[in-house]
N, C-alpha and C. Protein backbone atom coordinates (compact mmCIF):
# COMPACT_ATOMS: atom_id res chain seq x y z
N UNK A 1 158.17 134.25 70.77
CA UNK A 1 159.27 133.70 69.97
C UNK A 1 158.84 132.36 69.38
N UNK A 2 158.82 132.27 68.05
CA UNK A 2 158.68 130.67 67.00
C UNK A 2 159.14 129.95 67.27
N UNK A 3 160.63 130.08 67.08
CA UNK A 3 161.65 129.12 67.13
C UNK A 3 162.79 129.17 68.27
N UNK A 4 162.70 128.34 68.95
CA UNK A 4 164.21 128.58 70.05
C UNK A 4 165.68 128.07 69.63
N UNK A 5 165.23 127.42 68.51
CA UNK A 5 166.64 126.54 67.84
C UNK A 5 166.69 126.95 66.43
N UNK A 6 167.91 128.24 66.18
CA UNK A 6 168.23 128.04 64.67
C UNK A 6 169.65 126.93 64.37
N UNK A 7 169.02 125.96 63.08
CA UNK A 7 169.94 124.98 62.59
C UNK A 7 170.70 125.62 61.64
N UNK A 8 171.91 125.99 61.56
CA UNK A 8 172.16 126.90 60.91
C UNK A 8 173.35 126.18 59.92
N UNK A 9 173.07 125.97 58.13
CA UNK A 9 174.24 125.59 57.49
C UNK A 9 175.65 127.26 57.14
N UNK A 10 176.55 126.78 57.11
CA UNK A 10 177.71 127.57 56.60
C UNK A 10 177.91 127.78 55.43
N UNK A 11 178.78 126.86 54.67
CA UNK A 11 179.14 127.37 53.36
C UNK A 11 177.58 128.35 53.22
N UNK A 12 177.55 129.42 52.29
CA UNK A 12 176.50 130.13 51.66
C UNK A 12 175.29 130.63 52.15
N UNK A 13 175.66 130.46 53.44
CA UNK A 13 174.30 131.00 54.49
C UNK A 13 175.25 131.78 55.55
N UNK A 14 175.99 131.31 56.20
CA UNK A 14 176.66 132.08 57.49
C UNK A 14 177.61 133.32 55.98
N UNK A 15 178.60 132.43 55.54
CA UNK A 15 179.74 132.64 55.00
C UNK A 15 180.22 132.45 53.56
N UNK A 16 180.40 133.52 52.77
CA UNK A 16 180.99 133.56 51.74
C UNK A 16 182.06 132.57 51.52
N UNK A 17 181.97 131.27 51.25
CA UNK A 17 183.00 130.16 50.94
C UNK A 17 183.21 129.58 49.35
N UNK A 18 182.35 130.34 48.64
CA UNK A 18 182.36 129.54 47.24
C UNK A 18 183.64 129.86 46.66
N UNK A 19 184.34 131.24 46.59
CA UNK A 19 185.69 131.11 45.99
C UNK A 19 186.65 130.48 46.90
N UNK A 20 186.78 129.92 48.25
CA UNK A 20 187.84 129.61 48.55
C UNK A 20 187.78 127.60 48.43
N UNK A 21 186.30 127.38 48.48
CA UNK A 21 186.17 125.66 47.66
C UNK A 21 186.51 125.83 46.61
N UNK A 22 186.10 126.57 45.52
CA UNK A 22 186.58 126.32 43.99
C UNK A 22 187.84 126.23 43.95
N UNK A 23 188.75 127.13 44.86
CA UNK A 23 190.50 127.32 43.96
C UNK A 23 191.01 125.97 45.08
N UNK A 24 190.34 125.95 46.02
CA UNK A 24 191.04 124.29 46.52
C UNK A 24 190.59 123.35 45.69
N UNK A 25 189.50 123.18 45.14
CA UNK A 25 189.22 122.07 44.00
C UNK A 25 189.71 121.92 42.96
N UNK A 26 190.15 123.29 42.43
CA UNK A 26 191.18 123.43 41.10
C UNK A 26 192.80 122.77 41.65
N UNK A 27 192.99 123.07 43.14
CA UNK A 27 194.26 123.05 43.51
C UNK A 27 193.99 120.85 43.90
N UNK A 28 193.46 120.66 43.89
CA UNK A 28 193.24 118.83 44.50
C UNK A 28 193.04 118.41 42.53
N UNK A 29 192.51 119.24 41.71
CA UNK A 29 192.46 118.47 40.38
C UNK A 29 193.88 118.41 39.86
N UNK A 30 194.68 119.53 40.03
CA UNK A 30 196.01 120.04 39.34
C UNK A 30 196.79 118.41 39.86
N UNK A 31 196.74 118.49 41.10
CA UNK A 31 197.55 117.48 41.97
C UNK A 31 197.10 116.06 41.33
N UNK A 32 195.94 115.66 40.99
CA UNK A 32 195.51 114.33 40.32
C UNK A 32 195.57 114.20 38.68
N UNK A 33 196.50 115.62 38.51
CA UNK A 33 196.25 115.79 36.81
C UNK A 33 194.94 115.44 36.32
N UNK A 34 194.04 116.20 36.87
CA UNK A 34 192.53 116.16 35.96
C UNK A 34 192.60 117.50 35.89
N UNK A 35 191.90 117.55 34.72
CA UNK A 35 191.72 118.69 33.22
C UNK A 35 191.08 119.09 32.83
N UNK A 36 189.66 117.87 33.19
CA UNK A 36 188.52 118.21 31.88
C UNK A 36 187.70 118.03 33.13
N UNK A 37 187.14 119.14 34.39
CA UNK A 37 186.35 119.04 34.79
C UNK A 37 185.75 120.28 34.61
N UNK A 38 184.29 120.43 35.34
CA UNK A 38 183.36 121.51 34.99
C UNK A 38 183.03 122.26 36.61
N UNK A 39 183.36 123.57 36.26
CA UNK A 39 183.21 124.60 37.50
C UNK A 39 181.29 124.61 37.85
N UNK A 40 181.06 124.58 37.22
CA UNK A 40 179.37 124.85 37.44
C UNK A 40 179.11 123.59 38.10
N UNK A 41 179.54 122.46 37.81
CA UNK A 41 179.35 121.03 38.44
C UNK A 41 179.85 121.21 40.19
N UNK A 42 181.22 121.22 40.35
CA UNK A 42 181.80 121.90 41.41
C UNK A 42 180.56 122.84 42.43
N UNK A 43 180.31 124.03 41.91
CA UNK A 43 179.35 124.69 42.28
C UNK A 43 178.33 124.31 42.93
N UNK A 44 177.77 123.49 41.92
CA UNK A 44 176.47 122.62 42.30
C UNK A 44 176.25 121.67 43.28
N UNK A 45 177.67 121.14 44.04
CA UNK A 45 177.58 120.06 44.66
C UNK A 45 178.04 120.88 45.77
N UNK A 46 178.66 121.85 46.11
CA UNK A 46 178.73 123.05 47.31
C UNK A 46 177.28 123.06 48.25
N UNK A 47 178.03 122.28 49.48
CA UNK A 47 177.36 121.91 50.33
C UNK A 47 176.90 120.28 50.52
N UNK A 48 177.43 119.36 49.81
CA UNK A 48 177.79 118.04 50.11
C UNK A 48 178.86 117.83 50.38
N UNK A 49 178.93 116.71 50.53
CA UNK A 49 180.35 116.00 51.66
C UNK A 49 181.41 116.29 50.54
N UNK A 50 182.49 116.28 50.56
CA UNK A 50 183.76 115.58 49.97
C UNK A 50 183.73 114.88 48.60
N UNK A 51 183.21 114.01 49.80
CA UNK A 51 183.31 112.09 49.00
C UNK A 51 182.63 112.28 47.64
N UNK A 52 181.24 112.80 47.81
CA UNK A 52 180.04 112.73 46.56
C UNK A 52 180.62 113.77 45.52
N UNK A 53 181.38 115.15 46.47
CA UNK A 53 181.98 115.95 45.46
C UNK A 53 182.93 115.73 44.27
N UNK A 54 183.83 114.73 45.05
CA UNK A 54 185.05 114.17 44.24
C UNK A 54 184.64 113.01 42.88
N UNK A 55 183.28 112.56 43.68
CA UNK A 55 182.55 111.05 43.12
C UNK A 55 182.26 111.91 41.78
N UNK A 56 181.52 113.18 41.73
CA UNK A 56 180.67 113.54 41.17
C UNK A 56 181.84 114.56 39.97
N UNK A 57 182.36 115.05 40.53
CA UNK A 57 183.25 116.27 39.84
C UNK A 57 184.60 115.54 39.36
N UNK A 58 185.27 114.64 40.14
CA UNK A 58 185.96 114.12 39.36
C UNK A 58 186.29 112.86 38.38
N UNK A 59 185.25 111.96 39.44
CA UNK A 59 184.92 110.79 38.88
C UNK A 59 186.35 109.77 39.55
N UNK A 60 186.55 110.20 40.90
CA UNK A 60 187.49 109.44 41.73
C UNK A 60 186.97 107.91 42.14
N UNK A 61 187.65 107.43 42.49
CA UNK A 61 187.88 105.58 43.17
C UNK A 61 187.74 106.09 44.69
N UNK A 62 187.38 105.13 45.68
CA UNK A 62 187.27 105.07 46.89
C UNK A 62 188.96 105.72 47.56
N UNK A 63 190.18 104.64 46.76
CA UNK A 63 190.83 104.88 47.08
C UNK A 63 191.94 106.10 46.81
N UNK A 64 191.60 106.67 45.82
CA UNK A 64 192.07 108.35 45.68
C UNK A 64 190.92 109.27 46.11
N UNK A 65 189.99 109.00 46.45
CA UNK A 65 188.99 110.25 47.44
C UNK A 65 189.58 110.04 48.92
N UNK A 66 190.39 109.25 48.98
CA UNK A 66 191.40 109.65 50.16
C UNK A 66 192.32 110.14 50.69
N UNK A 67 192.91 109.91 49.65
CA UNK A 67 194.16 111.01 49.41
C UNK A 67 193.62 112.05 48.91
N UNK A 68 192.69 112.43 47.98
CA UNK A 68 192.12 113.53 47.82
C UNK A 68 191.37 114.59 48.28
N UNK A 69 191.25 113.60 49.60
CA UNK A 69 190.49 114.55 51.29
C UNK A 69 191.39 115.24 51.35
N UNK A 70 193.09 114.37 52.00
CA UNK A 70 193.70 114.72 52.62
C UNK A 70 194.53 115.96 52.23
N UNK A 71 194.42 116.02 50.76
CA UNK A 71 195.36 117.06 50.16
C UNK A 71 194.12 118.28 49.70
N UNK A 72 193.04 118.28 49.89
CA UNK A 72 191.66 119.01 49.91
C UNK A 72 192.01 120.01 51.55
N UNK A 73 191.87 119.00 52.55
CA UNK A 73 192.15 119.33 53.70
C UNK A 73 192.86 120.40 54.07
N UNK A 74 194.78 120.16 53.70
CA UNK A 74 195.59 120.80 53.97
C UNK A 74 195.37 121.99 53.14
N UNK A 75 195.32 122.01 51.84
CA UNK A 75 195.12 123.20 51.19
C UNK A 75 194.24 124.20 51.73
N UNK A 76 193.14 123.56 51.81
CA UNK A 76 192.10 124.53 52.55
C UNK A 76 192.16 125.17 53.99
N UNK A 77 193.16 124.30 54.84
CA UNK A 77 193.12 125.14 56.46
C UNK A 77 194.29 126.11 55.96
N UNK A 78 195.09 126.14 54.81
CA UNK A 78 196.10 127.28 54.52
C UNK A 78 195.39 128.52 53.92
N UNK A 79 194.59 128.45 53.20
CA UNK A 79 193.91 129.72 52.34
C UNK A 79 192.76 129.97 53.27
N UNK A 80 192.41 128.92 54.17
CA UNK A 80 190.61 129.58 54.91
C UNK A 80 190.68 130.64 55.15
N UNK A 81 191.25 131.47 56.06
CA UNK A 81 191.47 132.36 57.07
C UNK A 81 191.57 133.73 56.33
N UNK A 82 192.08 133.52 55.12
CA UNK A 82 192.15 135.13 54.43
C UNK A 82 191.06 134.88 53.04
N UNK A 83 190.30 133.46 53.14
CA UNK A 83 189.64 133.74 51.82
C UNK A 83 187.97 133.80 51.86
N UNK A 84 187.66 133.87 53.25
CA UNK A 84 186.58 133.75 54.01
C UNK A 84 185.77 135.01 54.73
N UNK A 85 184.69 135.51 54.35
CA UNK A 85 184.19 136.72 54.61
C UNK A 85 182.41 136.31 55.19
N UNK A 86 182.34 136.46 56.12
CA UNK A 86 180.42 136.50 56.56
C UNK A 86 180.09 137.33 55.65
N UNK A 87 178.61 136.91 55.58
CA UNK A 87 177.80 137.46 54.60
C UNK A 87 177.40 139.03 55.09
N UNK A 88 176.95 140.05 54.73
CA UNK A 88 176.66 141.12 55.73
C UNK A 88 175.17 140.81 56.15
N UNK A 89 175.34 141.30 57.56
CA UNK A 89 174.49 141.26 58.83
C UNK A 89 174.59 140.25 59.35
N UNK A 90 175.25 139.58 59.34
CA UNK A 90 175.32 137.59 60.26
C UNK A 90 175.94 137.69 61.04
N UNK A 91 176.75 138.30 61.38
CA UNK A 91 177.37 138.85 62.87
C UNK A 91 176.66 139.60 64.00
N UNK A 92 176.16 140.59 63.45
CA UNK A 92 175.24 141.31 63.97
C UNK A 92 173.62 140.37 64.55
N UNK A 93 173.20 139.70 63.88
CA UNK A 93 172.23 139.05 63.85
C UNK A 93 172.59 137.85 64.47
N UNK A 94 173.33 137.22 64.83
CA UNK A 94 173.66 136.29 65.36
C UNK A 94 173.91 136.62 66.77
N UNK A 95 174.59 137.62 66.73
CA UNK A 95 175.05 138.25 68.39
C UNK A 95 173.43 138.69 68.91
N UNK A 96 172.42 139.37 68.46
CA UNK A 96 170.94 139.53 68.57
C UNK A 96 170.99 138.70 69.40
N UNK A 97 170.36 137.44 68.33
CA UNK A 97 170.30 136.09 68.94
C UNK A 97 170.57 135.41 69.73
N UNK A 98 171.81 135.40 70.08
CA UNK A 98 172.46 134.80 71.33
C UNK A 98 171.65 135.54 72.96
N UNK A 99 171.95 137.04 72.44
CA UNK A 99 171.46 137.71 73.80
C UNK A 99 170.19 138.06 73.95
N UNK A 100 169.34 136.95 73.27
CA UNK A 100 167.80 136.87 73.14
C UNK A 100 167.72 135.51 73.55
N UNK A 101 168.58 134.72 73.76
CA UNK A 101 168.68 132.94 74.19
C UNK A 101 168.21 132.32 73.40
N UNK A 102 168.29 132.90 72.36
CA UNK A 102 168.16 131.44 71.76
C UNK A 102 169.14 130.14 70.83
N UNK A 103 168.89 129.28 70.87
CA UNK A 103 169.76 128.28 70.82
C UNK A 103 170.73 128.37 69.15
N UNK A 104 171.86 128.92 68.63
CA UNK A 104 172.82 128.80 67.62
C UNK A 104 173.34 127.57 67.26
N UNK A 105 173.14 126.83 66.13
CA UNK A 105 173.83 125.49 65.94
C UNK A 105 173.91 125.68 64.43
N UNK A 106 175.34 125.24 63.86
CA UNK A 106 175.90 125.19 62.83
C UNK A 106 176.06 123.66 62.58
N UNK A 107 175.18 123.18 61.57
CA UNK A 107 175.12 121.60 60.67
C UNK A 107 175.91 121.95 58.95
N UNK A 108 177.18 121.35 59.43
CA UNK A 108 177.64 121.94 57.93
C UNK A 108 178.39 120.69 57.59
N UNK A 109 178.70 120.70 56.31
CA UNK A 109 178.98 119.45 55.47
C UNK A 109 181.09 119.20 55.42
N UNK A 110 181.30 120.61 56.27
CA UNK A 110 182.63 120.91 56.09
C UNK A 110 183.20 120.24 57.21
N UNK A 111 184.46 120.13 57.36
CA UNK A 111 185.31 119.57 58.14
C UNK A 111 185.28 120.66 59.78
N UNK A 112 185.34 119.56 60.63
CA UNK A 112 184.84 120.40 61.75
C UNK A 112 186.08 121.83 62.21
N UNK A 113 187.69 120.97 61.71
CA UNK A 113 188.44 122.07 62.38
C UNK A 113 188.22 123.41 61.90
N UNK A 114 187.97 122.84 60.40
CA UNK A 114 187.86 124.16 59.79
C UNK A 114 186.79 125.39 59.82
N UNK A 115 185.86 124.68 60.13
CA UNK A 115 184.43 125.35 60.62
C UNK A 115 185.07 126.27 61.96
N UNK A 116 185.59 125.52 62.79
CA UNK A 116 185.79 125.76 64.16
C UNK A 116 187.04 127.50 64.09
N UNK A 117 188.21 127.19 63.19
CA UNK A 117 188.77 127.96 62.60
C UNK A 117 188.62 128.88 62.41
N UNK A 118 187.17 129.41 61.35
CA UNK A 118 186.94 130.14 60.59
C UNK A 118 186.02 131.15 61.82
N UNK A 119 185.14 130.48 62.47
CA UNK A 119 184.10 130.95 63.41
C UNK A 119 184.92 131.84 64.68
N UNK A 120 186.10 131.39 65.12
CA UNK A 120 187.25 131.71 65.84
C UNK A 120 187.54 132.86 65.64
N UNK A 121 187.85 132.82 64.19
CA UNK A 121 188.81 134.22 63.62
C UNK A 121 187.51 135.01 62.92
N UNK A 122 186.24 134.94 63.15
CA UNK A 122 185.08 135.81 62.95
C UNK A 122 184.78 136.91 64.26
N UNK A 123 185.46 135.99 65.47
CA UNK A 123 184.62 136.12 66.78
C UNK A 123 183.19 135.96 66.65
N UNK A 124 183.12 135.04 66.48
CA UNK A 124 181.40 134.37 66.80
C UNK A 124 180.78 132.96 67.47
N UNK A 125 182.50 132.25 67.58
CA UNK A 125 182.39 130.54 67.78
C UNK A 125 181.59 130.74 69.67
N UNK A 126 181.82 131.60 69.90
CA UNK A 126 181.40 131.55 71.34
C UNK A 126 179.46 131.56 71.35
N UNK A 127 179.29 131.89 70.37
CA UNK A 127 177.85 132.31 70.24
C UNK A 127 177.19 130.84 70.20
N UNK A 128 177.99 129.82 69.56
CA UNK A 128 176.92 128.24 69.33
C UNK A 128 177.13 127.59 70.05
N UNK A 129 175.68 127.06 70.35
CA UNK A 129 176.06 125.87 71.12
C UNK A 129 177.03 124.41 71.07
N UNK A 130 176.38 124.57 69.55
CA UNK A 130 176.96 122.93 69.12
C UNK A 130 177.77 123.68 67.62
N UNK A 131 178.47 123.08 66.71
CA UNK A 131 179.01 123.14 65.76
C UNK A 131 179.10 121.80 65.47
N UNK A 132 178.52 122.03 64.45
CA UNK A 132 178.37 120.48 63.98
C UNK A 132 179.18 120.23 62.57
N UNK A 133 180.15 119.61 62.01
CA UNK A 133 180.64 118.84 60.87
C UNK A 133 180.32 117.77 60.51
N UNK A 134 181.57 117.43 59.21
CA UNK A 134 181.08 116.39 58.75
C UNK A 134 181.04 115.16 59.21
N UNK A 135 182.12 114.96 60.53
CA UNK A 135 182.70 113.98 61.22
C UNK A 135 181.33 113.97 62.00
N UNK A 136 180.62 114.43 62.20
CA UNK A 136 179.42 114.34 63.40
C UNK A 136 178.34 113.41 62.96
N UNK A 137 177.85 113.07 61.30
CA UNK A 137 177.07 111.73 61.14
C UNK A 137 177.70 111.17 60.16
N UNK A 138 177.24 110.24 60.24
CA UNK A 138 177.37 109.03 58.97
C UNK A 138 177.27 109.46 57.81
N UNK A 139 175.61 109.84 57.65
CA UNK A 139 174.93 110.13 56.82
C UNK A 139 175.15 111.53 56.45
N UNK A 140 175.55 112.08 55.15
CA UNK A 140 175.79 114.07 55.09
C UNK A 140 174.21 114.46 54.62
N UNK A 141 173.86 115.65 54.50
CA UNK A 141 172.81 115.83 53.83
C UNK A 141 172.61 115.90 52.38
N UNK A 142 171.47 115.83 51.49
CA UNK A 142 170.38 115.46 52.27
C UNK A 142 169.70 114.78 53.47
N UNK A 143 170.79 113.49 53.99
CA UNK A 143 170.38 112.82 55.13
C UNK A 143 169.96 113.93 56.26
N UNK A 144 168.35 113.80 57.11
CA UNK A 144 168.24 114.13 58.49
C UNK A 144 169.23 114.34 59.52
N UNK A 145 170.35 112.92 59.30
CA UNK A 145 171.31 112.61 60.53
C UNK A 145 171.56 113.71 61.25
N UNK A 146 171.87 114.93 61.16
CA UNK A 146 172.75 116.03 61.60
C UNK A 146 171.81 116.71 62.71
N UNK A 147 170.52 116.20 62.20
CA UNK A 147 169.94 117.81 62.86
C UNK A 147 168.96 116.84 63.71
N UNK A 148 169.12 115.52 63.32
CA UNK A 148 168.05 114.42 64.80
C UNK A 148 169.13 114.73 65.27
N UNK A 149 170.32 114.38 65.13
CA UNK A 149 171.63 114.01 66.16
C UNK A 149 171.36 115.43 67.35
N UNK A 150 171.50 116.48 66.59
CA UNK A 150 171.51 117.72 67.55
C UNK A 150 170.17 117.65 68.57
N UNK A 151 169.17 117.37 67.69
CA UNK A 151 167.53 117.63 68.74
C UNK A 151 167.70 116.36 69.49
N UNK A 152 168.36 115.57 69.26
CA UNK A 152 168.38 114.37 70.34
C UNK A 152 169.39 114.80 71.52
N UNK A 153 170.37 115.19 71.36
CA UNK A 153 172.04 115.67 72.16
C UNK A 153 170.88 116.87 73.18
N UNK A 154 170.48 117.45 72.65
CA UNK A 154 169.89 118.72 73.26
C UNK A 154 167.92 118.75 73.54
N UNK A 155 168.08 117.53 73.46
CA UNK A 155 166.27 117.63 73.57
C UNK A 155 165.64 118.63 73.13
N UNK A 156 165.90 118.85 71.76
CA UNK A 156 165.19 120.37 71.17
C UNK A 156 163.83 119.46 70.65
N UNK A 157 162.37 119.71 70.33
CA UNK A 157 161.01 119.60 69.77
C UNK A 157 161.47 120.10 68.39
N UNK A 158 161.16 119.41 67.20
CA UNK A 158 160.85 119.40 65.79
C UNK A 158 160.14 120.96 65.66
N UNK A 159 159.23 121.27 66.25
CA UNK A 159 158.50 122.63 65.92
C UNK A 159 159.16 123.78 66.60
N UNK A 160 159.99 123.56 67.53
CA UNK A 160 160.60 124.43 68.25
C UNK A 160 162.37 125.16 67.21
N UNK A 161 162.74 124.22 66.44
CA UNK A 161 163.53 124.26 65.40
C UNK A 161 163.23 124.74 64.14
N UNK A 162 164.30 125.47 63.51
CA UNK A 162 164.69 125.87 62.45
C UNK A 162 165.53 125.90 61.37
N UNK A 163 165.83 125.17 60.24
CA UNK A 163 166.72 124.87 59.26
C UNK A 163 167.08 126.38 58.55
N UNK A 164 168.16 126.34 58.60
CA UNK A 164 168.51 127.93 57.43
C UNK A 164 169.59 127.52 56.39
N UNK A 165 169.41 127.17 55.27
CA UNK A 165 170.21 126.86 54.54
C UNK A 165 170.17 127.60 53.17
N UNK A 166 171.29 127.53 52.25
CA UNK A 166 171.11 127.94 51.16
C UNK A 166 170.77 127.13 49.39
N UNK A 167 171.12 125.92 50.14
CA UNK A 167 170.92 124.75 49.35
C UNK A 167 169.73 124.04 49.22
N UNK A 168 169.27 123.51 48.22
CA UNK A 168 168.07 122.44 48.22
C UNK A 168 168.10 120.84 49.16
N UNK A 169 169.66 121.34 49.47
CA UNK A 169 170.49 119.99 49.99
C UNK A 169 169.94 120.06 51.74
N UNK A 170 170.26 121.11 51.94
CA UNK A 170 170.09 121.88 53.59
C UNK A 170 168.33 121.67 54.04
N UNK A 171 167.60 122.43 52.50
CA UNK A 171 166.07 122.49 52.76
C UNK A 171 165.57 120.81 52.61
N UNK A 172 166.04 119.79 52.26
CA UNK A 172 165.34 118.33 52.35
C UNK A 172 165.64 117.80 53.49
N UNK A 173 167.10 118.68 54.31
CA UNK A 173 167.59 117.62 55.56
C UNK A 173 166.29 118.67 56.60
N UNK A 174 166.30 119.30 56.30
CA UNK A 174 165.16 119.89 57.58
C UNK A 174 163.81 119.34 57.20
N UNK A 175 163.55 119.48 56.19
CA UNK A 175 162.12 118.51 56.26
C UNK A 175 162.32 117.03 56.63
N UNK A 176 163.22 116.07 55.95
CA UNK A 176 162.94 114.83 56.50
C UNK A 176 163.38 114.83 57.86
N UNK A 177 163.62 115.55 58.82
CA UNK A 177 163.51 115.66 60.30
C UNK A 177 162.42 116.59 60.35
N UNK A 178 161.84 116.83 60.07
CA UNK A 178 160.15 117.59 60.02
C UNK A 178 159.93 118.73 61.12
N UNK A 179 161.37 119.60 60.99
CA UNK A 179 161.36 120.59 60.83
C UNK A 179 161.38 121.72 60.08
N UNK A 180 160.96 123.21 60.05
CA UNK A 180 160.54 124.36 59.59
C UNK A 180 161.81 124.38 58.74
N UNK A 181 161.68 124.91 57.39
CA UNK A 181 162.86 125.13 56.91
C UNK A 181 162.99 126.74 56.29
N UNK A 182 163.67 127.43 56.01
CA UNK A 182 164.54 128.64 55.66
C UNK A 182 165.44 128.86 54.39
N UNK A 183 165.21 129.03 53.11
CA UNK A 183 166.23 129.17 52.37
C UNK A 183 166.76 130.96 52.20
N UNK A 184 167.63 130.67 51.70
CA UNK A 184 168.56 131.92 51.74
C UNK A 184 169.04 131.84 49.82
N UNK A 185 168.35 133.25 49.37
CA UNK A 185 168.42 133.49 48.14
C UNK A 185 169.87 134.31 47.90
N UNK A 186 170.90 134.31 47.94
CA UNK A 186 172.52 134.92 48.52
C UNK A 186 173.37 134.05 48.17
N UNK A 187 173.16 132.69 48.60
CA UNK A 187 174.28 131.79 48.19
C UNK A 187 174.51 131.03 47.12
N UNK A 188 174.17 130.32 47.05
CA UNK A 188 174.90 129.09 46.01
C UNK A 188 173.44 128.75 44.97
N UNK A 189 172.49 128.63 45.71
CA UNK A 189 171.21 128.21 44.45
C UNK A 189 170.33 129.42 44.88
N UNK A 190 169.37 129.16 43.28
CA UNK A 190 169.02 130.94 42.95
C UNK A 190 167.62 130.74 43.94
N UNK A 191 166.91 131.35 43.75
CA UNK A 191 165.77 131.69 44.30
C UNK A 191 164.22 130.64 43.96
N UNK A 192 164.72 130.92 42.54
CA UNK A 192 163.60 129.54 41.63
C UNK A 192 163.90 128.00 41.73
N UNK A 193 164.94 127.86 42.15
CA UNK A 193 165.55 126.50 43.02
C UNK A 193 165.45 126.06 44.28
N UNK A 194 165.54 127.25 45.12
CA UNK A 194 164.49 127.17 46.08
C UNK A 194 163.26 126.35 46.39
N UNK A 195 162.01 127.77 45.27
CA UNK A 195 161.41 127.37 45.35
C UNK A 195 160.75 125.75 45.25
N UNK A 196 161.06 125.40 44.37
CA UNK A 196 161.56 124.19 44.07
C UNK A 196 161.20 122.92 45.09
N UNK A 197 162.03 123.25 46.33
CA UNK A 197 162.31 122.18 47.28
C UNK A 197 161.17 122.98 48.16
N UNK A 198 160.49 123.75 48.11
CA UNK A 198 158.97 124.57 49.08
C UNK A 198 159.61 124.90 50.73
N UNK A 199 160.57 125.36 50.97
CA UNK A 199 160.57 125.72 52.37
C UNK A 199 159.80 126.56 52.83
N UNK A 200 159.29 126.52 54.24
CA UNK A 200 158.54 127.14 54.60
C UNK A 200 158.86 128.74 54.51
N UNK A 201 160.05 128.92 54.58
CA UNK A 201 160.34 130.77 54.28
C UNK A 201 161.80 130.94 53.15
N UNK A 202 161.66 131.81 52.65
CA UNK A 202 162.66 132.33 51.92
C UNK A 202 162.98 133.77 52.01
N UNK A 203 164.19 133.69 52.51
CA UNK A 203 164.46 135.15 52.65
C UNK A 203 165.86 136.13 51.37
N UNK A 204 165.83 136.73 51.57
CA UNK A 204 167.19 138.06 50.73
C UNK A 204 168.15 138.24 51.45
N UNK A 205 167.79 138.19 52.80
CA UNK A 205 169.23 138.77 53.65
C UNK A 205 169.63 138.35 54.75
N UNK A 206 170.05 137.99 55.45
CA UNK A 206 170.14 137.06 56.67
C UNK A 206 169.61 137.58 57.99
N UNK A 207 169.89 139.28 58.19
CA UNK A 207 168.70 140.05 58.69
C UNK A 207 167.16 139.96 58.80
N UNK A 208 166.97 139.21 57.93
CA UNK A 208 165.01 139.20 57.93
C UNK A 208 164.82 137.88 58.91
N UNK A 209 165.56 137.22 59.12
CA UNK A 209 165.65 135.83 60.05
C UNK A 209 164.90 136.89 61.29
N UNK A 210 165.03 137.95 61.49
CA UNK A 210 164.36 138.54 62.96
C UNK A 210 163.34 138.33 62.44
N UNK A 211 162.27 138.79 61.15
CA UNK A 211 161.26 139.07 61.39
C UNK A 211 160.55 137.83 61.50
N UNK A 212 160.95 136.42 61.13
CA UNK A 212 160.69 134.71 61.54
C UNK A 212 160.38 134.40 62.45
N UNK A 213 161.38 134.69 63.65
CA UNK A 213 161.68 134.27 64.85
C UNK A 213 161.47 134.84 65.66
């Protein structure tokens, strides 16, 4: 066995989440009367924090990206639950995993209840060790923070770890903690974007993670 620790991001790697961020982002613009924003922008920032999303997509103040959490927030723990689908084989492959020991950890940019929520009503939250949100560093990714925080909490080795993300965002936080990284051609950035950021593997389906590990 390679790796004993998969770092595993959500949005677009575990879980189909891109339509249920977009219609909460449409539903937090309606509420601030903004009009003239761009869905592909939105898109693009899927899988950063909040803050940079709002910074970036709406062009908010410190002090309405607060209120604009909070009404982000509520909207979203109302629609999660029916707008949220795993990708196929990530259930299956994850349960593998578990009863092969090796270590499950979710580093995601999303709010922890909701992570916690969604994983619940999958039946799978029992499978990770750690679940990690946004409340868990300072720093969101690209920053390292998430995934030293975890190999430090758990004394996991850099080579003994694995990043699986679908983002270019996911593949820089596993290298600048100088671990192995994983992109996933399925979610949110294409394949040639990927390449791009050079992770050590790129896969099609979340299934081929066996033939890695």
């Amino acid at each position: 066995m390679k790796y004993k620790n998969l770092i595993l991001d959500f949005d677009g790697t575990l879980a189909d989440t891109k339509e249920s961020i977009l219609q909460t982002m449409k539903s937090v613009a309606n509420r601030f009367d903004i009009e003239n924003f761009d869905e592909k922008t939105i898109e693009s920032l899927i899988g950063l924090s909040l803050k940079t999303s709002f910074e970036k997509a709406f062009s908010l103040d410190e002090k309405l990206i607060k209120e604009a959490t909070l009404v982000y927030r509520k909207h979203y723990s109302e629609i999660v639950i029916d707008t949220i689908s795993l990708f196929d084989g990530v259930k299956d492959t994850l349960l593998d995993f578990h009863h092969k020991g090796i270590n499950l950890i979710v580093a995601s940019s999303k709010g922890k209840e909701a992570l916690i929520k969604i994983l619940e009503k999958q039946n799978i939250y029992d499978v990770f060790t750690f679940v990690g949100g946004e409340e868990d560093a300072k720093n969101k990714k690209p920053s390292p923070d998430i995934v030293n925080l975890i190999m430090d909490k758990y004394n996991y080795l850099p080579d003994e770890c694995l990043v699986v993300g679908d983002t270019i965002f996911d593949i820089e936080m596993g290298q600048r903690a100088n671990v192995d990284t994983c992109g996933v051609t399925y979610g949110n950035n294409t394949r040639e974007k990927l390449e791009k950021q050079k992770p050590n593997y790129i896969i099609d389906n979340f299934r081929s993670l066996t033939e890695i590990v």
